[in-house]
Protein backbone atom coordinates (compact mmCIF):
# COMPACT_ATOMS: atom_id res chain seq x y z
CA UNK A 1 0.00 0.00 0.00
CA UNK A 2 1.12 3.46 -1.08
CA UNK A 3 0.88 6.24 1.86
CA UNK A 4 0.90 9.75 1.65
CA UNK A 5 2.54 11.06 4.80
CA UNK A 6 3.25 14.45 7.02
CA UNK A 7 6.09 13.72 10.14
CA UNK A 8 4.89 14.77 13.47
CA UNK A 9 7.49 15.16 16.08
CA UNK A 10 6.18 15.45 20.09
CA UNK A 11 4.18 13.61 22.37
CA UNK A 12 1.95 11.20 20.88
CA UNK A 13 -0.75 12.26 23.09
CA UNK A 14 -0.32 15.78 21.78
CA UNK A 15 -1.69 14.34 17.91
CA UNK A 16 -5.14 16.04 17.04
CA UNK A 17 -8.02 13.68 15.97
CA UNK A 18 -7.98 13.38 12.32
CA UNK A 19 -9.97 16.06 10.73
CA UNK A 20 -11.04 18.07 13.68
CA UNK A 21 -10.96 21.53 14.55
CA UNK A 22 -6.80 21.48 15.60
CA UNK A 23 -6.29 18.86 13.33
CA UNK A 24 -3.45 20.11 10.86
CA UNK A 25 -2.13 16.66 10.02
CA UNK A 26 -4.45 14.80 8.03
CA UNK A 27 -6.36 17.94 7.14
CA UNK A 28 -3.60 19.10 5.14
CA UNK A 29 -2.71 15.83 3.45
CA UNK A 30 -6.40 15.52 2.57
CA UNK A 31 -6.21 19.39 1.12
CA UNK A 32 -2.54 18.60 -0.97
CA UNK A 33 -4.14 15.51 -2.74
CA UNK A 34 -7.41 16.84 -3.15
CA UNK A 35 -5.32 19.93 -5.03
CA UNK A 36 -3.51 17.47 -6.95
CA UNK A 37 -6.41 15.21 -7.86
CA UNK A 38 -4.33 12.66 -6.33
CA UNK A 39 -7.40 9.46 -5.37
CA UNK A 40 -7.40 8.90 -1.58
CA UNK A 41 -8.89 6.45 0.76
CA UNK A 42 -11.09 8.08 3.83
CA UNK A 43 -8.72 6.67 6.04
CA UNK A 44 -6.58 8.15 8.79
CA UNK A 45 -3.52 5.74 9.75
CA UNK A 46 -0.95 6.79 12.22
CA UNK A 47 2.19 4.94 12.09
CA UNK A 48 4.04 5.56 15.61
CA UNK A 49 8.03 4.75 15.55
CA UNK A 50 8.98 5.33 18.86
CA UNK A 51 8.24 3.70 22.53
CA UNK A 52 6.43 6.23 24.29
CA UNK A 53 7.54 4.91 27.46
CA UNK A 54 11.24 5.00 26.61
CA UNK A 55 11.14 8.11 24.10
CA UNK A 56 10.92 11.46 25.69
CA UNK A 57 7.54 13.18 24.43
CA UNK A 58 10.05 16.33 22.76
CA UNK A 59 11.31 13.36 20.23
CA UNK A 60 8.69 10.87 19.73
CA UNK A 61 7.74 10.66 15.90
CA UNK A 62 5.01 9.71 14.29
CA UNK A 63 3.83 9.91 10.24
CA UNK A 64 0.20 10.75 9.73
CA UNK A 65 -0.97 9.10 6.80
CA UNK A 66 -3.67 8.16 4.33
CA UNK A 67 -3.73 5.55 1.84
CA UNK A 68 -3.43 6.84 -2.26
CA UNK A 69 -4.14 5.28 -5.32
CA UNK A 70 -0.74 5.14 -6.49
CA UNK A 71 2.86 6.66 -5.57
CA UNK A 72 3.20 10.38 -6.57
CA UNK A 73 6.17 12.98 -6.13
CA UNK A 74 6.09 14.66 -2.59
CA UNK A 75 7.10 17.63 -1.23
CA UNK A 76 9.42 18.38 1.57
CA UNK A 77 6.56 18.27 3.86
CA UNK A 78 4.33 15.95 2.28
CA UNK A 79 6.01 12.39 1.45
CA UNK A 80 4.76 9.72 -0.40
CA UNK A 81 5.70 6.30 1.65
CA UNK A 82 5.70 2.59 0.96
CA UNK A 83 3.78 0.35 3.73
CA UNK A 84 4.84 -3.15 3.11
CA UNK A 85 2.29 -4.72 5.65
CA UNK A 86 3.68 -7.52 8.04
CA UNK A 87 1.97 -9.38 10.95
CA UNK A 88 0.15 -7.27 13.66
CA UNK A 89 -1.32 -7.76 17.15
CA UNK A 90 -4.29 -5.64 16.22
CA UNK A 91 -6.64 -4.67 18.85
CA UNK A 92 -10.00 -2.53 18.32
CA UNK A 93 -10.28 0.57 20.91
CA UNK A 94 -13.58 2.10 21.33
CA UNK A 95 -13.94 5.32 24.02
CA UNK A 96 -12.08 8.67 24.71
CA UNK A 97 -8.99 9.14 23.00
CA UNK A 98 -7.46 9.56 26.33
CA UNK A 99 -7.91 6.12 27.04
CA UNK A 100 -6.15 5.11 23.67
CA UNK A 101 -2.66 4.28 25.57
CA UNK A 102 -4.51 1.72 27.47
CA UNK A 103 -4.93 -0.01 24.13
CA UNK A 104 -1.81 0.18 23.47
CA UNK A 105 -0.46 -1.32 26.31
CA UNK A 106 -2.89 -4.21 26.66
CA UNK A 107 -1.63 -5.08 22.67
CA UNK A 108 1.82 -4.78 23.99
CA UNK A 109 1.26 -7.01 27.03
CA UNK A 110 -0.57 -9.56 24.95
CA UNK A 111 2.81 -9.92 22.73
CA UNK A 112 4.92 -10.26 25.46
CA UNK A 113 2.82 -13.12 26.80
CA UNK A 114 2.64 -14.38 23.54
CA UNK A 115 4.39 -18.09 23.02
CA UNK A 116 4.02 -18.07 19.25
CA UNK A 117 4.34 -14.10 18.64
CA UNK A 118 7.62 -11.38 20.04
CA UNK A 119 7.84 -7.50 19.74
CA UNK A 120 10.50 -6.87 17.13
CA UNK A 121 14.08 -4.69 18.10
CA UNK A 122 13.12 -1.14 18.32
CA UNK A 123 12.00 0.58 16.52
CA UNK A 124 9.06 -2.00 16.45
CA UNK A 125 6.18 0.24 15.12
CA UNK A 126 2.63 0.83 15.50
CA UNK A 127 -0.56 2.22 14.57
CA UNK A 128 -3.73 3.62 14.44
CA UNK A 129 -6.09 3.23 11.94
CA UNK A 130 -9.59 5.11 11.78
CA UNK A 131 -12.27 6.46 9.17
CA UNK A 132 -12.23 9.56 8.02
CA UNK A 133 -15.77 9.59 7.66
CA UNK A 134 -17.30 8.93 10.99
CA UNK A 135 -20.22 6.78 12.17
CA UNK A 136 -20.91 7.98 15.50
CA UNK A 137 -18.66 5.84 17.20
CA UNK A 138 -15.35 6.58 18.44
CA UNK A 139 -13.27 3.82 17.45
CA UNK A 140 -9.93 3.17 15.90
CA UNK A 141 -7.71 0.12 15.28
CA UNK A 142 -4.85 -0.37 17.32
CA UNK A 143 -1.97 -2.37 15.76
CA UNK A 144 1.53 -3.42 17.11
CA UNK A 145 3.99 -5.00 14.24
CA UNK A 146 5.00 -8.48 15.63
CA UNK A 147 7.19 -11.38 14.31
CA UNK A 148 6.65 -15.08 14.87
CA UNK A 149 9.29 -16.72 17.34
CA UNK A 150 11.46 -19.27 16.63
């Protein structure tokens, strides 16, 4: 899958809700391939490269993304990135997004109790995945990149 991208560096609890009123992520990456008649998918992913826990808030980094049609030139700002899939722990989160971490860490716990599944070397990566287009429902996907152990 093809992603078009903006970096955000600070606390991950800092990151606006996709398309809200502070949002200036996905808003903007929406408004760039709109411009461009670049096709989309309503889609907000968040792909999260660094352990919160071990990362200080000032450098955490995370890439905003939604899905595109096909690869296109970016800007300095606005990359276009390859997401070659893998095996997740995915786990669905449904509530305030202040409660999202809790998510998190019960997908994180599950690995490490895991016989058949391990947390890869850092960075290990996650994400969030949610609709652009809402139902009513506050809910997003919460997915931890795993690797089978030997």
């Amino acid at each position: 899958m093809t992603l078009l991208s903006i970096r955000n560096v600070g606390g991950y609890g800092k990151i606006p809700e996709a398309l809200s009123e502070s949002d200036r992520l996905w808003s903007h990456l929406v408004e760039w391939a709109e411009d461009r008649k670049v096709r989309y998918q309503s889609i907000a992913l968040c792909i999260f490269y660094d352990n919160p826990w071990l990362t200080p808030e000032s450098a955490q980094q995370a890439d905003a993304c939604i899905p595109i049609a096909n690869p296109v030139k970016g800007t300095r700002s606005v990359r276009c990135i390859p997401f070659e899939g893998g095996e997740f722990a995915v786990i669905e989160h449904m509530g305030p997004p202040s409660t999202r971490w809790q998510a998190f860490r019960k997908v994180a716990d599950t690995v490490h109790a895991s016989e058949l599944y391990a947390v890869p070397p850092e960075p290990a990566g996650a994400m969030s995945i949610k609709p652009l287009t809402g139902d009513g429902m506050n809910r997003i996907e919460v997915c931890l990149k795993v690797v089978r152990k030997r």
